[in-house]
Protein backbone atom coordinates (compact mmCIF):
# COMPACT_ATOMS: atom_id res chain seq x y z
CA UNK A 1 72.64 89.18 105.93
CA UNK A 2 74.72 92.48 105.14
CA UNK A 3 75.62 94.16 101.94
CA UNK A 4 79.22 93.00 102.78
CA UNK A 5 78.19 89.67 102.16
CA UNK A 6 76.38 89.84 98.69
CA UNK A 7 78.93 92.21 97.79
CA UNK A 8 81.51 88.66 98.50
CA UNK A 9 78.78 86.66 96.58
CA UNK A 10 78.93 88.73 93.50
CA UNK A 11 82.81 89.11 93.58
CA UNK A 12 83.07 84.99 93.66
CA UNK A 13 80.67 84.97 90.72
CA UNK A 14 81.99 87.38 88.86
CA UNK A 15 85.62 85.68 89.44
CA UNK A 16 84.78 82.06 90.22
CA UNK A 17 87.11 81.87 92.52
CA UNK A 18 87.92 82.79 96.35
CA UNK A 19 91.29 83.90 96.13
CA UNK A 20 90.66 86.72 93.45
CA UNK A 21 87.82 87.94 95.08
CA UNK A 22 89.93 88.20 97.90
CA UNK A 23 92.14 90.31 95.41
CA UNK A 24 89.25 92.33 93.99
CA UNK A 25 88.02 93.20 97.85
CA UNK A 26 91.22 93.68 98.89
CA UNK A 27 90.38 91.05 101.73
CA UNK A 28 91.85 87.69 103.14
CA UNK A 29 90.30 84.64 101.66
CA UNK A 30 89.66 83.47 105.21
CA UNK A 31 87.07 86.42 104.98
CA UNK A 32 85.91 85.80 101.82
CA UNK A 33 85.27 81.87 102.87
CA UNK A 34 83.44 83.15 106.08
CA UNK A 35 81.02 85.76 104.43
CA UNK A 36 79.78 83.10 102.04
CA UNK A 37 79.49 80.42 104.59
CA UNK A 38 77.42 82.53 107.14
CA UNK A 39 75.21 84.05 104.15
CA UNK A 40 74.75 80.19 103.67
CA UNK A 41 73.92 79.57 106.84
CA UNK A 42 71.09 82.43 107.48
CA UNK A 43 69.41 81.12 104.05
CA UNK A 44 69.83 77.65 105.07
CA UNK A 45 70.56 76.55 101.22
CA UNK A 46 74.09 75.84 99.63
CA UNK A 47 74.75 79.21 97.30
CA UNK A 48 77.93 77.85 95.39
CA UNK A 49 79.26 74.87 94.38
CA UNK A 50 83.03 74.60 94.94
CA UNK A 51 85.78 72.09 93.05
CA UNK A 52 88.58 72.37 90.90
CA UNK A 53 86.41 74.34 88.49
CA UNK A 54 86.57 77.11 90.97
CA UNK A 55 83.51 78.16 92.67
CA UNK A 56 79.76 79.21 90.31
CA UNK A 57 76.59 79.05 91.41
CA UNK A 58 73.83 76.39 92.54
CA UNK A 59 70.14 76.64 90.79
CA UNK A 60 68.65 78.35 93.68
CA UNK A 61 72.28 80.60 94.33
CA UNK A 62 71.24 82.12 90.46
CA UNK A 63 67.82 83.29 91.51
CA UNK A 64 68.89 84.78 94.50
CA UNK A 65 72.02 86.19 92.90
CA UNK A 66 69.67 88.20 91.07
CA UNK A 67 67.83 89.55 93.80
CA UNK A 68 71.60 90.09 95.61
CA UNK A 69 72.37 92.30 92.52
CA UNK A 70 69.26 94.19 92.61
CA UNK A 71 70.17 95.05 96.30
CA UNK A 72 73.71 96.30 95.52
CA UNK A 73 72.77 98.50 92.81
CA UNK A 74 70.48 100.30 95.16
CA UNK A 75 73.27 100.77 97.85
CA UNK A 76 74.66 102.38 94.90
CA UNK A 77 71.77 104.92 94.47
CA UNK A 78 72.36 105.40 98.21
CA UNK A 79 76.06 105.90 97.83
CA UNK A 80 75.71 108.34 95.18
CA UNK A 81 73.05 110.48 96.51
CA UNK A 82 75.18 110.69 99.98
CA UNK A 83 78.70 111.43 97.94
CA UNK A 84 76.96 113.99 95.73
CA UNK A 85 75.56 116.17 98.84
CA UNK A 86 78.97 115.89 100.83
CA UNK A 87 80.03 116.89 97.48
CA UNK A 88 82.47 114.22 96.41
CA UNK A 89 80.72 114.37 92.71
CA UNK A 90 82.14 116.05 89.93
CA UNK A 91 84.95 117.89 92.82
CA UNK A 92 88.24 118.44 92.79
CA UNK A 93 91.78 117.44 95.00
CA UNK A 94 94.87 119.00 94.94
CA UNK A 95 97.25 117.56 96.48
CA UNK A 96 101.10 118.73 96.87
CA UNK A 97 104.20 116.70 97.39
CA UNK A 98 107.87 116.48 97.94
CA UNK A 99 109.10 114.00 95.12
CA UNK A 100 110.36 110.71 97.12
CA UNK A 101 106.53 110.74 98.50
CA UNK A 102 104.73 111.63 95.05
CA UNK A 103 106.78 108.70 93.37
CA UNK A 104 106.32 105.86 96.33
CA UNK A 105 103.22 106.72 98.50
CA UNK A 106 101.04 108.32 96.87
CA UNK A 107 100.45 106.60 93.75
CA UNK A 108 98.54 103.76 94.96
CA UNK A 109 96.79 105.70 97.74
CA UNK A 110 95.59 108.31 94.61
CA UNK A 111 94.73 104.61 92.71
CA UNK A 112 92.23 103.63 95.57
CA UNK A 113 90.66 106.48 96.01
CA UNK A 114 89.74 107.23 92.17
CA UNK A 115 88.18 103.38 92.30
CA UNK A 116 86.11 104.65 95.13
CA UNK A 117 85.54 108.39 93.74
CA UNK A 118 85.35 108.12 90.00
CA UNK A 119 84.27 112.02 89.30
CA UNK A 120 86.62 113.32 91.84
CA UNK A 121 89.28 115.27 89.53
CA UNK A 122 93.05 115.07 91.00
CA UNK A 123 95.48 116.86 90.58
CA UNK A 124 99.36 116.52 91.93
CA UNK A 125 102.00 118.77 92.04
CA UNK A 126 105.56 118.07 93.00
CA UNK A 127 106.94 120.71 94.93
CA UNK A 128 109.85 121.44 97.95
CA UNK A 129 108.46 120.90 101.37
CA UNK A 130 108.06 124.69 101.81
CA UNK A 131 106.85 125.32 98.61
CA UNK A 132 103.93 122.74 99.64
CA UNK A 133 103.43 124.49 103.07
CA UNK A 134 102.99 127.82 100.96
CA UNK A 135 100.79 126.63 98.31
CA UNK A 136 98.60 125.30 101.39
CA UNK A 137 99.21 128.74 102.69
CA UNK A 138 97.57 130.29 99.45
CA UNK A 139 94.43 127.90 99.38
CA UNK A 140 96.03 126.10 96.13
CA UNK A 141 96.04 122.77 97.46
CA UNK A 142 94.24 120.79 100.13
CA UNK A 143 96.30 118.15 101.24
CA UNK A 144 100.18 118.56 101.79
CA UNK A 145 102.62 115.38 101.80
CA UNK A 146 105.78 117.02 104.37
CA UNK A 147 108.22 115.76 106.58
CA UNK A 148 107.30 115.78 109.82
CA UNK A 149 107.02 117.91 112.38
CA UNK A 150 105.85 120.93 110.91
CA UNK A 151 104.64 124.35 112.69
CA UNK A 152 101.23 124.63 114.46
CA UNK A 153 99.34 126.26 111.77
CA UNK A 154 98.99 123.20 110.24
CA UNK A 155 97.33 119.97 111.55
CA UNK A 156 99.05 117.03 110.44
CA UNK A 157 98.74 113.00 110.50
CA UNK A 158 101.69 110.75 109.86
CA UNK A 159 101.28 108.18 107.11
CA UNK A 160 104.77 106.75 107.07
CA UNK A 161 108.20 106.16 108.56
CA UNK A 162 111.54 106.49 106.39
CA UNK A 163 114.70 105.48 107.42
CA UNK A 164 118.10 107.19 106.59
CA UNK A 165 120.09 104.65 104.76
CA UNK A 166 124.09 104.73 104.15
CA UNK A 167 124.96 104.36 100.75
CA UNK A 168 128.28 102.48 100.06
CA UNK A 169 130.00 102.50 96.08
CA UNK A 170 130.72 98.39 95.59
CA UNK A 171 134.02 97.44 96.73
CA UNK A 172 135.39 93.97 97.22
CA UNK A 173 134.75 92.62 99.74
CA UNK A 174 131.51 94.08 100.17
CA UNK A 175 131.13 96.50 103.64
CA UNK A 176 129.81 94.57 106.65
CA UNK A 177 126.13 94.09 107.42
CA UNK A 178 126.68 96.10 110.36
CA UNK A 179 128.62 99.65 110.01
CA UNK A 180 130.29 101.33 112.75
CA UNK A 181 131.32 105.20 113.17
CA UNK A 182 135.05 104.31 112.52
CA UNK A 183 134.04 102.62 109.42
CA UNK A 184 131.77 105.47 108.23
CA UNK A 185 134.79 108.22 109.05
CA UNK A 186 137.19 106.41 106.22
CA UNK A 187 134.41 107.78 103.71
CA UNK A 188 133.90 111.12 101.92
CA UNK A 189 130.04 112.02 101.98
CA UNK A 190 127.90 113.00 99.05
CA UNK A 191 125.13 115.09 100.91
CA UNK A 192 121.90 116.13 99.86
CA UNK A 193 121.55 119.97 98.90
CA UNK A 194 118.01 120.16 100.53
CA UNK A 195 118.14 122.08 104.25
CA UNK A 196 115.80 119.50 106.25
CA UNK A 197 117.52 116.11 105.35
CA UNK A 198 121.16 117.76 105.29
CA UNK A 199 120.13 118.68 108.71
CA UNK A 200 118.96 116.10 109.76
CA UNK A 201 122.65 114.20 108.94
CA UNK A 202 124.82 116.47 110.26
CA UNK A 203 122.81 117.05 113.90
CA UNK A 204 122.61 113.11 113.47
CA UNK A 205 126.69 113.00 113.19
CA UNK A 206 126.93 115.40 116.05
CA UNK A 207 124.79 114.13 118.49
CA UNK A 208 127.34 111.17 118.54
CA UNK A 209 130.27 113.10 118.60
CA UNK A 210 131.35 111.73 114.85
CA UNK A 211 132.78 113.95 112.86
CA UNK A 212 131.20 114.15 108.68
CA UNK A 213 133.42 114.73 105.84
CA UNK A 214 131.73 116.34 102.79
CA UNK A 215 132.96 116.06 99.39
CA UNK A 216 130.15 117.43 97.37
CA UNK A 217 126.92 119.17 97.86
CA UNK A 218 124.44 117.76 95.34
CA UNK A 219 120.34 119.37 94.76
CA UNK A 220 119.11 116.00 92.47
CA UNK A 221 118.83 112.64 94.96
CA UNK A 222 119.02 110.80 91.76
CA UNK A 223 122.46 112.31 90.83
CA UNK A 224 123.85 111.40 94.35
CA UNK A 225 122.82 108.29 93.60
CA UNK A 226 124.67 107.63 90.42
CA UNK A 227 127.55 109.32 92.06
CA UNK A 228 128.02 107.06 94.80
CA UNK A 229 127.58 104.23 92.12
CA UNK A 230 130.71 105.74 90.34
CA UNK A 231 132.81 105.81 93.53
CA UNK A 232 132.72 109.25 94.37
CA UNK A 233 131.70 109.01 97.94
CA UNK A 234 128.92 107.60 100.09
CA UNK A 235 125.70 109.32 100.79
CA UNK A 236 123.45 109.11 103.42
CA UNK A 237 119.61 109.57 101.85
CA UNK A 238 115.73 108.68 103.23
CA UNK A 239 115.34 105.55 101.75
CA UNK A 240 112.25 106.95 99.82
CA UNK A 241 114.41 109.57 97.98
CA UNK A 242 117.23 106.87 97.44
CA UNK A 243 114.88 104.19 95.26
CA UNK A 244 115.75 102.63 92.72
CA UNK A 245 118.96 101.42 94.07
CA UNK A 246 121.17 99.98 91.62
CA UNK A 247 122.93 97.26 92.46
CA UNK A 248 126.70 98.32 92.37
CA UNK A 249 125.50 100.18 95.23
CA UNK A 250 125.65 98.79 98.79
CA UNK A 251 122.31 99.80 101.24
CA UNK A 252 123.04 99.83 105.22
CA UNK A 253 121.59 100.87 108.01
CA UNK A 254 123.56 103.55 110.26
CA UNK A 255 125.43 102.76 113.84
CA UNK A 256 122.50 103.91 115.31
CA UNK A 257 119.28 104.77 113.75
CA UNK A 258 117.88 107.23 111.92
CA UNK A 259 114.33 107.97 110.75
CA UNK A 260 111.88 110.70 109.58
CA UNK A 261 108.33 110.79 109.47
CA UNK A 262 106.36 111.61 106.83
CA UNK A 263 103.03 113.25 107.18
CA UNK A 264 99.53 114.46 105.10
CA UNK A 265 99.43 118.44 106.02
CA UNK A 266 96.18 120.71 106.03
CA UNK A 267 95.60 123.81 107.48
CA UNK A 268 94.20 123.93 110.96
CA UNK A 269 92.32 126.51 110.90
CA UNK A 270 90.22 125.51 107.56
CA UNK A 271 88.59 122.37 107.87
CA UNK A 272 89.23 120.27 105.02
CA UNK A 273 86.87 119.65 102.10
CA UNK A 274 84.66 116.56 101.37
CA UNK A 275 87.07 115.07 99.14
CA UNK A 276 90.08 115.88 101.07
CA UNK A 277 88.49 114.33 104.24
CA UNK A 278 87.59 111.25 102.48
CA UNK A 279 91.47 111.09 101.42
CA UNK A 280 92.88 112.04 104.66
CA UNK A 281 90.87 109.07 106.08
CA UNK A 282 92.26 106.69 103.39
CA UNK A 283 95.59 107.50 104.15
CA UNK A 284 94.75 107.06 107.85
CA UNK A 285 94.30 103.12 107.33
């Protein structure tokens, strides 16, 4: 017997049903199905009846259920005396971010850990990838979301990859699945006014010898966007910083690929606080 598996048992009851204590654990049901059969079969007695009703427990399966409670509630004693001296009680995060990354990674990474860490305050700030490499600079924030690489003063882990994606306005018929570099040289470009991803596209274009025609110069992704959807050009864009798409506007891949990593930045000469640890290691899975 392990806490995992009364911690199964009392997500079954509490649901009365496998799948959504699957849900709740964020486990398979195969898992769930195993814990309660091998909890079973250590106490040698049947702990749930199972049918169309869903799953609730036998006569004996409610007495120990209230021992199994008993037990959890003093792993959380445990929990909370080991979280408050590594200090993750009543702390604070502060984490920095380039936009595309606030909006689609971090949201539900920020969502797990609060379930897990309650009383840890967080606070998020959007800000250019330099502006989060100076605010870690300053001490203002702990963890940094950046594109990847960045210099050896900070220590970094990657979280994600994010491809480049060609944005096409709608025309009929629709472009090809597959684009070629003659195909992408009848189109004027919309490119993003931010150094690293303009970069990016235009050492991309000459590495293969291809030659980029720019027709505007544009700071808000968003506005690109909407531009391209008007049939003022084609953009390339992470596909991160491109979302939502709307659907006048065509998504495809380039000739030849194109991808940047995104990574959690702290500074490597400060190592990182309780709470920032714990997040760095959520992030990590």
């Amino acid at each position: 017997m392990n806490i995992f598996h009364l911690e199964v048992l009392n997500a079954v009851v509490e649901h009365g049903s496998f799948s959504d204590a699957a849900m709740d654990l964020e486990v398979s049901q195969s898992a769930v199905s195993r814990a309660i059969a091998s909890l079973e079969a250590e106490l040698g007695v049947p702990l749930l009846l199972r049918g169309r009703f869903g799953a609730r427990l036998t006569a004996v399966g409610e007495r120990v259920m209230t021992h199994a409670r008993q037990m959890l509630e003093l792993r959380e004693l445990i929990d909370y005396e080991v979280n408050l001296d590594k200090g993750l009680y009543n702390g604070r995060l502060r984490i920095a971010s380039f936009r595309s990354a606030a909006t689609h990674l971090l949201p539900v990474n920020i969502a797990r850990f609060s379930n897990r860490f309650p009383r840890v305050e967080i606070v998020l700030v959007e800000l250019d990838p330099a502006g989060v490499e100076q605010s870690l600079r300053e001490g203002q924030t702990d963890i940094g979301l950046v594109p990847l690489p960045r210099s050896e003063e900070f220590k970094t882990l990657e979280i994600a990859q994010d491809e480049y994606v060609v944005l096409l306005p709608k025309t009929d018929p629709p472009p090809p699945k597959e684009l070629t570099w003659e195909m992408l040289s009848a189109y004027s470009f919309i490119l993003f006014n931010y150094a690293e991803c303009t970069s990016a596209v235009r050492d991309h274009w000459a590495k293969w010898g291809q030659s980029l025609q720019v027709a505007y110069t544009i700071k808000e992704d968003s506005t690109i966007v909407s531009m391209v959807a008007q049939g003022l050009g084609a953009a390339v864009l992470p596909r991160l910083a491109a979302l939502p798409i709307p659907e006048d506007v065509y998504v495809r891949s380039l000739p030849i690929r194109l991808n940047r990593s995104i990574g959690a930045a702290t500074l490597a000469n400060t190592p990182p606080a309780p709470a920032a640890k714990m997040f760095l290691d959520l992030l990590s899975q």
